[in-house]
Protein backbone atom coordinates (compact mmCIF):
# COMPACT_ATOMS: atom_id res chain seq x y z
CA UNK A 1 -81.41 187.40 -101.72
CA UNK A 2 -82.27 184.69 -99.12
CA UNK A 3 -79.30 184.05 -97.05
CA UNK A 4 -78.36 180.36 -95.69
CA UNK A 5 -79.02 182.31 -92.02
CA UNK A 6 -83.12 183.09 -93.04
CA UNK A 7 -83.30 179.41 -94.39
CA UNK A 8 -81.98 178.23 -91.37
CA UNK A 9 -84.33 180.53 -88.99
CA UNK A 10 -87.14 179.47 -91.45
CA UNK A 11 -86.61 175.87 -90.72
CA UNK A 12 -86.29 176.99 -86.95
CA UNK A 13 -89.65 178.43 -86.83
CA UNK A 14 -91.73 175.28 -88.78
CA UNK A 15 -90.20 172.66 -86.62
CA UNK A 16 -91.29 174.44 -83.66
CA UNK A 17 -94.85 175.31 -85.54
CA UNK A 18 -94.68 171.12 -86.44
CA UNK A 19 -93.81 170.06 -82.31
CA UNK A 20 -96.24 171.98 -81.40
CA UNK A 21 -98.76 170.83 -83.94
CA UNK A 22 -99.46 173.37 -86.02
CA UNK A 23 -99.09 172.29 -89.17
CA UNK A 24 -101.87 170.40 -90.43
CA UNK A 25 -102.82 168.18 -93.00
CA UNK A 26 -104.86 170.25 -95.58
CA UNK A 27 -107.14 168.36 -97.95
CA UNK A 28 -107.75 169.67 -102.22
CA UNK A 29 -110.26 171.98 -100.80
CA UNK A 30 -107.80 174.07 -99.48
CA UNK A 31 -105.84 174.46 -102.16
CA UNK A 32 -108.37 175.67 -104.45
CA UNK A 33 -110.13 177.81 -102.31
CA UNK A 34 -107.13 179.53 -101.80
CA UNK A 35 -105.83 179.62 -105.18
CA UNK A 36 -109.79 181.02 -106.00
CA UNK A 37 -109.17 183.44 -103.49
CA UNK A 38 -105.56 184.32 -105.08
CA UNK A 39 -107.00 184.55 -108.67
CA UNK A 40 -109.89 186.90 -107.35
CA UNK A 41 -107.00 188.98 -105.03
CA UNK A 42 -105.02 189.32 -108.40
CA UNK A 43 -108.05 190.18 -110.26
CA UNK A 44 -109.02 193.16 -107.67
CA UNK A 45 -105.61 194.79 -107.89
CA UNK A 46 -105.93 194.74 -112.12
CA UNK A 47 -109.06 196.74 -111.30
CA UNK A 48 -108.26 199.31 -108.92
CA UNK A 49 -105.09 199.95 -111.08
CA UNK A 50 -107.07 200.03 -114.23
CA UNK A 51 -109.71 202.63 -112.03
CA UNK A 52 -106.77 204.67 -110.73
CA UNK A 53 -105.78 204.96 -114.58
CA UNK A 54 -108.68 205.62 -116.43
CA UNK A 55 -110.53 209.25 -115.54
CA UNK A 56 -113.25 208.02 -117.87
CA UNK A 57 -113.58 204.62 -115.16
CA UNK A 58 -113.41 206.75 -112.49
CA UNK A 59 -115.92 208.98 -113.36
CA UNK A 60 -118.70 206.14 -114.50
CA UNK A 61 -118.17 204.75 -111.26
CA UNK A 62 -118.88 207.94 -109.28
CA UNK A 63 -115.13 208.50 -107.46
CA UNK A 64 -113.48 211.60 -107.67
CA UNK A 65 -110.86 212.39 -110.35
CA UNK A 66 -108.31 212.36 -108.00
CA UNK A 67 -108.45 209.09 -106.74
CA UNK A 68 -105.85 206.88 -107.07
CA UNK A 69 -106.15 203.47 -105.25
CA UNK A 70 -102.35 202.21 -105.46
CA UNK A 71 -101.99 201.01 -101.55
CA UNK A 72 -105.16 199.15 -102.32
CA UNK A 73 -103.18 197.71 -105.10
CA UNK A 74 -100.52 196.91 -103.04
CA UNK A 75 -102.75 195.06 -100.52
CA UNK A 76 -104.76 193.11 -103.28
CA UNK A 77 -101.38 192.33 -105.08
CA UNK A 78 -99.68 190.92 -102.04
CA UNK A 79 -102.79 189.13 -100.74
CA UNK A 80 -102.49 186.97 -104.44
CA UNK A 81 -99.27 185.91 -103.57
CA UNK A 82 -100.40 185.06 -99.77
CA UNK A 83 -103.52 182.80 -100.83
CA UNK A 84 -101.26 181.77 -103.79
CA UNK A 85 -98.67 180.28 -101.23
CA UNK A 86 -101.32 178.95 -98.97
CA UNK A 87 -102.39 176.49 -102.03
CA UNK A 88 -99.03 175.91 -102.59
CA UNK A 89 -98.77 174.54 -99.12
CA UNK A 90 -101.70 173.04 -98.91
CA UNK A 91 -101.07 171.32 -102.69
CA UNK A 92 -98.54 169.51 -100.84
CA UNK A 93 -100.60 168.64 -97.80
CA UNK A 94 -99.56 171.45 -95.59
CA UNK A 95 -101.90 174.16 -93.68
CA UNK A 96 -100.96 176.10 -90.92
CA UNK A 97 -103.16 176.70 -87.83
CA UNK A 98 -103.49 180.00 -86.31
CA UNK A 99 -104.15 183.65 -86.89
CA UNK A 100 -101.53 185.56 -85.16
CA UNK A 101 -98.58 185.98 -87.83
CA UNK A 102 -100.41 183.85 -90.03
CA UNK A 103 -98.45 185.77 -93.18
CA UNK A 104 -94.98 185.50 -91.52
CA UNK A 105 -95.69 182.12 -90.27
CA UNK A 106 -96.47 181.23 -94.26
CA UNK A 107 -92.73 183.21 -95.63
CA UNK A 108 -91.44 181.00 -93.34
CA UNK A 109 -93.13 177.43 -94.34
CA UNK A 110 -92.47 178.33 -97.80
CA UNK A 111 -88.89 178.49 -97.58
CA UNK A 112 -89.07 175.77 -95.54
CA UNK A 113 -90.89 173.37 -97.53
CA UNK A 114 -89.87 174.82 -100.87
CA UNK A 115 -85.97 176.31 -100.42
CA UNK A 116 -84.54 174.06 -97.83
CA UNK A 117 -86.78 170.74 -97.40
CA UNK A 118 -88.24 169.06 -100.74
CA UNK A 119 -86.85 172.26 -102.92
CA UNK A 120 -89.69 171.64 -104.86
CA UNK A 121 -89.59 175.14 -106.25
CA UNK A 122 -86.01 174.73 -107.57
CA UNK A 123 -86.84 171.52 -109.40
CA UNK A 124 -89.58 173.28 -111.22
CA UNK A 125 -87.28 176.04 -112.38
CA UNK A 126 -84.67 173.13 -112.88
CA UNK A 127 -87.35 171.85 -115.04
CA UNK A 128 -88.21 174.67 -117.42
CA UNK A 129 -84.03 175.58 -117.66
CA UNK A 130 -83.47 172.14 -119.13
CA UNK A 131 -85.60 172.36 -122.06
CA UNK A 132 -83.98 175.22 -122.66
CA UNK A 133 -80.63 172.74 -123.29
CA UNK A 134 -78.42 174.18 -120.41
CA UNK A 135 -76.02 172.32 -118.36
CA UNK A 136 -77.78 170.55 -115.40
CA UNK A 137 -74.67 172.10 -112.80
CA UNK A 138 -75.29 175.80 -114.14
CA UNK A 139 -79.02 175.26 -114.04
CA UNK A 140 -79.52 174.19 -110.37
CA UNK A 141 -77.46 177.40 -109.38
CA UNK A 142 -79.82 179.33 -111.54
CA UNK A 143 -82.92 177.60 -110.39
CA UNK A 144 -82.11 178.03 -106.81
CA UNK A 145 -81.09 181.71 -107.24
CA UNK A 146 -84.74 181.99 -109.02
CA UNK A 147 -86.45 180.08 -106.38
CA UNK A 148 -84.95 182.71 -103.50
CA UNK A 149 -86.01 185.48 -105.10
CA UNK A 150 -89.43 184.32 -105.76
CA UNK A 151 -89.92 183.80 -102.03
CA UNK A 152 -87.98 186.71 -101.05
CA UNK A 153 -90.36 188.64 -103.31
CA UNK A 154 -93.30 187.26 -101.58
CA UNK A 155 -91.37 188.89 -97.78
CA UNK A 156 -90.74 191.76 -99.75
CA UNK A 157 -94.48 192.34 -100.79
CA UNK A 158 -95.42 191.84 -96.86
CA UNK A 159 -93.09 194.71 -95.56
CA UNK A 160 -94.15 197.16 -98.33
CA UNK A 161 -97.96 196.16 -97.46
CA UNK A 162 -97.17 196.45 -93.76
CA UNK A 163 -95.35 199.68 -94.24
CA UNK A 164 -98.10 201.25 -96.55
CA UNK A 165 -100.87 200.47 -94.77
CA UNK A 166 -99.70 201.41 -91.29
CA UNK A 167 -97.13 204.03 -91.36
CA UNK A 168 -98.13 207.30 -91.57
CA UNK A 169 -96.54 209.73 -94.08
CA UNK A 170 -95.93 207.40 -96.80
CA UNK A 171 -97.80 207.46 -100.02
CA UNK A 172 -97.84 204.58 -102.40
CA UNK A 173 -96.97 205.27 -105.76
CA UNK A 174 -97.83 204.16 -108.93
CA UNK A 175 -94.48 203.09 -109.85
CA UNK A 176 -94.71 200.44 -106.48
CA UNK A 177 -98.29 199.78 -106.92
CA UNK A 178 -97.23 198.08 -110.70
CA UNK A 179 -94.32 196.53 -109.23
CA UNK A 180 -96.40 194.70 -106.31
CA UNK A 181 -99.08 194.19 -109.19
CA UNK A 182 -96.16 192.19 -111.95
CA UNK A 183 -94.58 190.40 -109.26
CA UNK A 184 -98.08 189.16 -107.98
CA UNK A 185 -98.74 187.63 -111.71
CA UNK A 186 -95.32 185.94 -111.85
CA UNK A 187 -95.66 184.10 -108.21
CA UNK A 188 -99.37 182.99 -109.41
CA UNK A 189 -98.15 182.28 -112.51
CA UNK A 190 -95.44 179.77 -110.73
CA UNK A 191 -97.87 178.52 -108.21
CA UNK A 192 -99.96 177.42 -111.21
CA UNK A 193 -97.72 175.46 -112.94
CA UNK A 194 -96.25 173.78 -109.66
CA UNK A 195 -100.23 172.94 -108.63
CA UNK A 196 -101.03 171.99 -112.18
């Protein structure tokens, strides 16, 4: 869970990034080349899973029997969720310039602009909780809770890319390679409905 502390390091880190001018304004073309670029990120991790899977698949397409492609997954999986927060940002007028920590630099406008500024992911969750006829008090809790653990899923995502793709000795599984994959769907799933 998101702790008051990472909010408040979050908010930190973008007021620095806005003194020093870099955030930018980012016009609709951002946001739906990045939300392209998501979609197509998503759609390249349903692949290599579904080629990992499916001996048949892997044999049309010339790879041996044994290959399994789940840190690829992992990667394409986590990249959705990166391009999918970029067009979140930039949906709301926001880009960041720069390369260096360009993914870290994103966890933390996210939170920032969507946890502890506007809290424009909580409303949305806020939104969908009322028609299901809850109490307004109970559902802000709930939609805040939700709203953490979408962004925290989006850090989460970046460490197990980080640590799969440059630590040696670690294999990706299958088990972590669906998990990446499902929470991928959910975050562009959310990042739809907030853009839409």
């Amino acid at each position: 869970m998101i702790t008051d502390k990472e909010i408040g390091e979050s908010r930190r880190v973008v007021q620095q990034l806005i003194k020093e001018g870099l955030i930018l304004p980012a016009g609709r073309e951002y946001q739906d080349f990045f939300l392209a670029k998501a979609n197509q990120a998503l759609e390249t991790a349903h692949f290599i899973v579904n080629v990992s899977l499916n001996p048949e698949l892997k044999l049309q397409l010339q790879l041996s029997s044994s290959y399994e492609g789940y840190l690829w997954t992992i990667n394409a999986a986590y990249y959705s969720m990166f391009y999918a927060a970029t067009s979140l940002l930039a949906r709301y007028n926001h880009r960041i310039k720069g390369e260096q920590g360009i993914h870290m630099l994103t966890y933390h406008a996210l939170v920032y602009y969507f946890l502890d500024n506007d809290r424009k992911l909580s409303k949305h969750l806020l939104e969908q909780y009322r028609q299901a006829g809850e109490e307004a008090s109970e559902l802000l809790q709930i939609a805040e809770q939700q709203a953490r653990e979408k962004v925290e899923q989006v850090r989460f995502e970046l460490s197990k890319r980080r640590e799969f793709t440059y630590e040696i000795g670690k294999i990706a599984e299958k088990a972590k390679a669906e998990t990446s994959l499902r929470r991928a769907e959910e975050f562009l799933t959310l990042v739809k409905e907030l853009i839409l």
